[in-house]
N, C-alpha and C. Protein backbone atom coordinates (compact mmCIF):
# COMPACT_ATOMS: atom_id res chain seq x y z
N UNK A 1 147.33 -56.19 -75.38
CA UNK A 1 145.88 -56.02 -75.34
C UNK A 1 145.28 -57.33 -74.81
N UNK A 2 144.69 -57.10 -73.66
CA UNK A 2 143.81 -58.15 -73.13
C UNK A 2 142.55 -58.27 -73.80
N UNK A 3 141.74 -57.75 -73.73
CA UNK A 3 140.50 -57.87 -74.17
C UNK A 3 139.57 -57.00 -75.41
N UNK A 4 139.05 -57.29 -76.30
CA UNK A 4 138.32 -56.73 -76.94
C UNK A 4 137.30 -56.52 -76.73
N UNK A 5 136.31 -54.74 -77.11
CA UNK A 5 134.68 -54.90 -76.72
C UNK A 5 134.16 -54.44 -77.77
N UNK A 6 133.44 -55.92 -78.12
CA UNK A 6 131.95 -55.06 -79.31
C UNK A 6 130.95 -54.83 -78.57
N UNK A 7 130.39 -53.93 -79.26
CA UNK A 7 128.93 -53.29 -78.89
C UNK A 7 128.05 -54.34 -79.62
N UNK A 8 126.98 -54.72 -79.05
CA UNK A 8 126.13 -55.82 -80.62
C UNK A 8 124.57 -54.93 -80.10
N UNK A 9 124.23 -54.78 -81.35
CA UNK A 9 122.72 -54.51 -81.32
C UNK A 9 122.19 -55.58 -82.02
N UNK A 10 121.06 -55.27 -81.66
CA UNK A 10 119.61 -56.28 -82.44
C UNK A 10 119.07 -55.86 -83.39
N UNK A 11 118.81 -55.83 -84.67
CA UNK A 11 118.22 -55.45 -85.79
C UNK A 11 116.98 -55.63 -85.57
N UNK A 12 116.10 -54.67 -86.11
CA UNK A 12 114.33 -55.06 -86.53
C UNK A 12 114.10 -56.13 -86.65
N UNK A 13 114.81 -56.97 -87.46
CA UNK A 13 114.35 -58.09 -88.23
C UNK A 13 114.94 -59.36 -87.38
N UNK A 14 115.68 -59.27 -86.04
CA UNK A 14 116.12 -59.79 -85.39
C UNK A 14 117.69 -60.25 -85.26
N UNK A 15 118.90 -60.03 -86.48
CA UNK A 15 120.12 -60.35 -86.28
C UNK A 15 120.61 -59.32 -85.40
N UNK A 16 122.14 -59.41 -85.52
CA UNK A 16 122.14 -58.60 -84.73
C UNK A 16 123.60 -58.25 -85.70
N UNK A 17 124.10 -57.44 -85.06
CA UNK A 17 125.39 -56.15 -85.77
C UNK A 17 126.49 -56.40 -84.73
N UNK A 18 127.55 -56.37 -84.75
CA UNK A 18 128.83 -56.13 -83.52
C UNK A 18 130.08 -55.51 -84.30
N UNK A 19 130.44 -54.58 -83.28
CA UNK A 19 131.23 -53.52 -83.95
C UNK A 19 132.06 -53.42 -82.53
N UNK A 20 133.52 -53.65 -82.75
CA UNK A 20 134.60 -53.43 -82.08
C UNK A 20 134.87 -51.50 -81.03
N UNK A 21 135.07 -51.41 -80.16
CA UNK A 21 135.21 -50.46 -79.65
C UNK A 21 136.29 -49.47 -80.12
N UNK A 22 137.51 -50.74 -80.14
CA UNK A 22 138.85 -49.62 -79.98
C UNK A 22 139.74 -50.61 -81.74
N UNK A 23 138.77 -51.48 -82.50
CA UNK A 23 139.78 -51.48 -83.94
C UNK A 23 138.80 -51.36 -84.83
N UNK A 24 138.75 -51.79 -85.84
CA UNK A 24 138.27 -51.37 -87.08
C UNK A 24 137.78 -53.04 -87.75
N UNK A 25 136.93 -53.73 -86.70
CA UNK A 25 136.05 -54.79 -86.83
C UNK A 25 134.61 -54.80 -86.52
N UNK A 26 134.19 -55.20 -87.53
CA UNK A 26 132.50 -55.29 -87.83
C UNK A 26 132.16 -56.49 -88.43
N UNK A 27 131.27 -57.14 -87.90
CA UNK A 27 129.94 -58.08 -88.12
C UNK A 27 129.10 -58.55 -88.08
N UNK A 28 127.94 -59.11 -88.49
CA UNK A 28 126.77 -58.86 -88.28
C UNK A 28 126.39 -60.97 -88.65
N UNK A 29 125.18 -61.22 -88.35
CA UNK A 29 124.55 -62.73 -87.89
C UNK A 29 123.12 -62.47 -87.81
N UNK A 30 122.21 -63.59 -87.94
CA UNK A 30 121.37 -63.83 -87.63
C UNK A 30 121.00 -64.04 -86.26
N UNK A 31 121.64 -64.51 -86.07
CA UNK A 31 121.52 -65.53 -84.56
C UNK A 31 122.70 -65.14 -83.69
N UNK A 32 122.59 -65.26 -82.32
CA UNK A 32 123.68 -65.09 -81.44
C UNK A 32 124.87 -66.29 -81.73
N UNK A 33 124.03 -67.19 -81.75
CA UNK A 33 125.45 -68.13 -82.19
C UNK A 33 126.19 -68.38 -83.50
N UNK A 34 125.59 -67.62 -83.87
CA UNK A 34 126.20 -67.60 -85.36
C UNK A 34 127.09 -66.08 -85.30
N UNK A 35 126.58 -64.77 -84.22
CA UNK A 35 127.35 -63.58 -84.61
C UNK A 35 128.70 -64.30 -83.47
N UNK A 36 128.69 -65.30 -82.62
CA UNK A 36 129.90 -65.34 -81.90
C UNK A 36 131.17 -65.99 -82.76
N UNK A 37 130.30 -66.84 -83.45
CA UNK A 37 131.33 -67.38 -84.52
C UNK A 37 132.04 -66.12 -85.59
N UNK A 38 130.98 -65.35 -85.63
CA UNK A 38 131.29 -64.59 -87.19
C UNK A 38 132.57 -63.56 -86.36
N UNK A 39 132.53 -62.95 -85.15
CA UNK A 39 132.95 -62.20 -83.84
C UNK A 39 134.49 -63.07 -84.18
N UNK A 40 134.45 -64.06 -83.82
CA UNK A 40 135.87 -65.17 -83.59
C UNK A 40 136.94 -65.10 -84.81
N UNK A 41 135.68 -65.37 -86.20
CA UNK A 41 136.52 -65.37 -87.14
C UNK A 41 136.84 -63.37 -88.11
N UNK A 42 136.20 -63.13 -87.95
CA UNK A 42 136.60 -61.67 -87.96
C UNK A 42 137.70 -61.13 -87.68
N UNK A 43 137.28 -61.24 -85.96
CA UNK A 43 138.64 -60.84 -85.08
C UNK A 43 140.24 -61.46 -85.49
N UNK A 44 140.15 -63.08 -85.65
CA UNK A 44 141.18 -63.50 -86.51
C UNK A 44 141.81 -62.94 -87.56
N UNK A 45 140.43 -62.47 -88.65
CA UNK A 45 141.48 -62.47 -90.11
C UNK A 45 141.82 -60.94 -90.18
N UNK A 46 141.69 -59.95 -89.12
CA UNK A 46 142.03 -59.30 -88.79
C UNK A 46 143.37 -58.76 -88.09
N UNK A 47 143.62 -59.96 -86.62
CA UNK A 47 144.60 -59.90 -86.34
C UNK A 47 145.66 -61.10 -86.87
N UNK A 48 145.45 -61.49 -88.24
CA UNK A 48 146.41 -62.56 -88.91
C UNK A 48 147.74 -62.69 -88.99
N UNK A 49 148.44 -61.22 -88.74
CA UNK A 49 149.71 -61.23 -89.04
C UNK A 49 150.22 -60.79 -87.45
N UNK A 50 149.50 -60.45 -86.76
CA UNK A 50 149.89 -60.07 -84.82
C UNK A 50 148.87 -60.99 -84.52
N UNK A 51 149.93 -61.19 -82.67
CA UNK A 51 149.12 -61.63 -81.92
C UNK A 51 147.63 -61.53 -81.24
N UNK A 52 146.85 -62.64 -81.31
CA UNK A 52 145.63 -62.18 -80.73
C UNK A 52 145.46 -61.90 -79.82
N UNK A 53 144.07 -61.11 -79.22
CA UNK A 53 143.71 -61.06 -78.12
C UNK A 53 143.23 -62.03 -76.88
N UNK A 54 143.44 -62.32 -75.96
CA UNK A 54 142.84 -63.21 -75.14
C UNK A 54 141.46 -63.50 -74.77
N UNK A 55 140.92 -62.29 -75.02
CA UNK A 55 138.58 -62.26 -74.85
C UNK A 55 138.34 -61.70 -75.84
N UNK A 56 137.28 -61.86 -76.07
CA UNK A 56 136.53 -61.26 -77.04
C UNK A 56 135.04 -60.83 -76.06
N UNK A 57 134.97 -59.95 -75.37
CA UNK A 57 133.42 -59.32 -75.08
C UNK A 57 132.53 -59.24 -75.74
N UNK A 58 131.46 -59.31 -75.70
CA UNK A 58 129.88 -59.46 -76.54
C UNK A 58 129.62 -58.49 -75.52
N UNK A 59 129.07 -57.19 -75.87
CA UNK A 59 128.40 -56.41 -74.77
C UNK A 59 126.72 -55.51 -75.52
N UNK A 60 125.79 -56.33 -75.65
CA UNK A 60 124.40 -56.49 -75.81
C UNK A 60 123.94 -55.12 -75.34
N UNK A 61 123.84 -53.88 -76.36
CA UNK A 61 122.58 -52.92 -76.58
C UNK A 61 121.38 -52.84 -76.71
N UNK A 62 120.69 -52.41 -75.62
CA UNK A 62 119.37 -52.62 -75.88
C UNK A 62 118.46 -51.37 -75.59
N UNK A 63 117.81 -50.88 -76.98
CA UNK A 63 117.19 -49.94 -76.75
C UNK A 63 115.69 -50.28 -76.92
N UNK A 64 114.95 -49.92 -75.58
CA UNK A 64 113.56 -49.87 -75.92
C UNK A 64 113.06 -48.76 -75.68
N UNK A 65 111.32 -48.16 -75.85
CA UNK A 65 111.34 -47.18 -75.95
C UNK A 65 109.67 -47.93 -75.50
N UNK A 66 109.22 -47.38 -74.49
CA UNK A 66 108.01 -47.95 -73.79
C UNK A 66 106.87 -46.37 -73.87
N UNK A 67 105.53 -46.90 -74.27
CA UNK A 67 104.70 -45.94 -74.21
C UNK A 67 104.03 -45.69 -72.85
N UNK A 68 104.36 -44.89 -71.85
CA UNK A 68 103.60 -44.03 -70.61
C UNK A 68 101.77 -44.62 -71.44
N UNK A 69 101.25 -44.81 -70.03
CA UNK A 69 99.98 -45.27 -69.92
C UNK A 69 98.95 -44.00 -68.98
């Protein structure tokens, strides 16, 4: 496995959420630099006993929803 992809959304309140595509990793941050850290160490204590992956993707959801004028 080369690469991993979370999805990250943005919360109301501004953190944001990241959730793995293809394993069974989730976490969530305030801040972008704080969910890349939380992303890093996750992914680790996850893959603790196998080898890691080489990337970790951040791939940023963004839903807006604009009112017609």
């Amino acid at each position: 496995m080369n690469e991993l992809v979370f999805e990250v959304t943005q919360e109301g309140d501004g953190g944001y959420v990241a959730e793995c595509l293809s394993e069974g990793i989730f976490t969530q941050a305030d801040t972008w630099d704080e969910l890349r850290r939380n992303v890093k160490e996750a992914t680790a204590a996850y893959f603790f006993d196998r080898p890691q992956t080489l990337a970790l993707r951040l791939h940023l959801v963004r839903d807006e929803v604009l009112a017609s004028a």
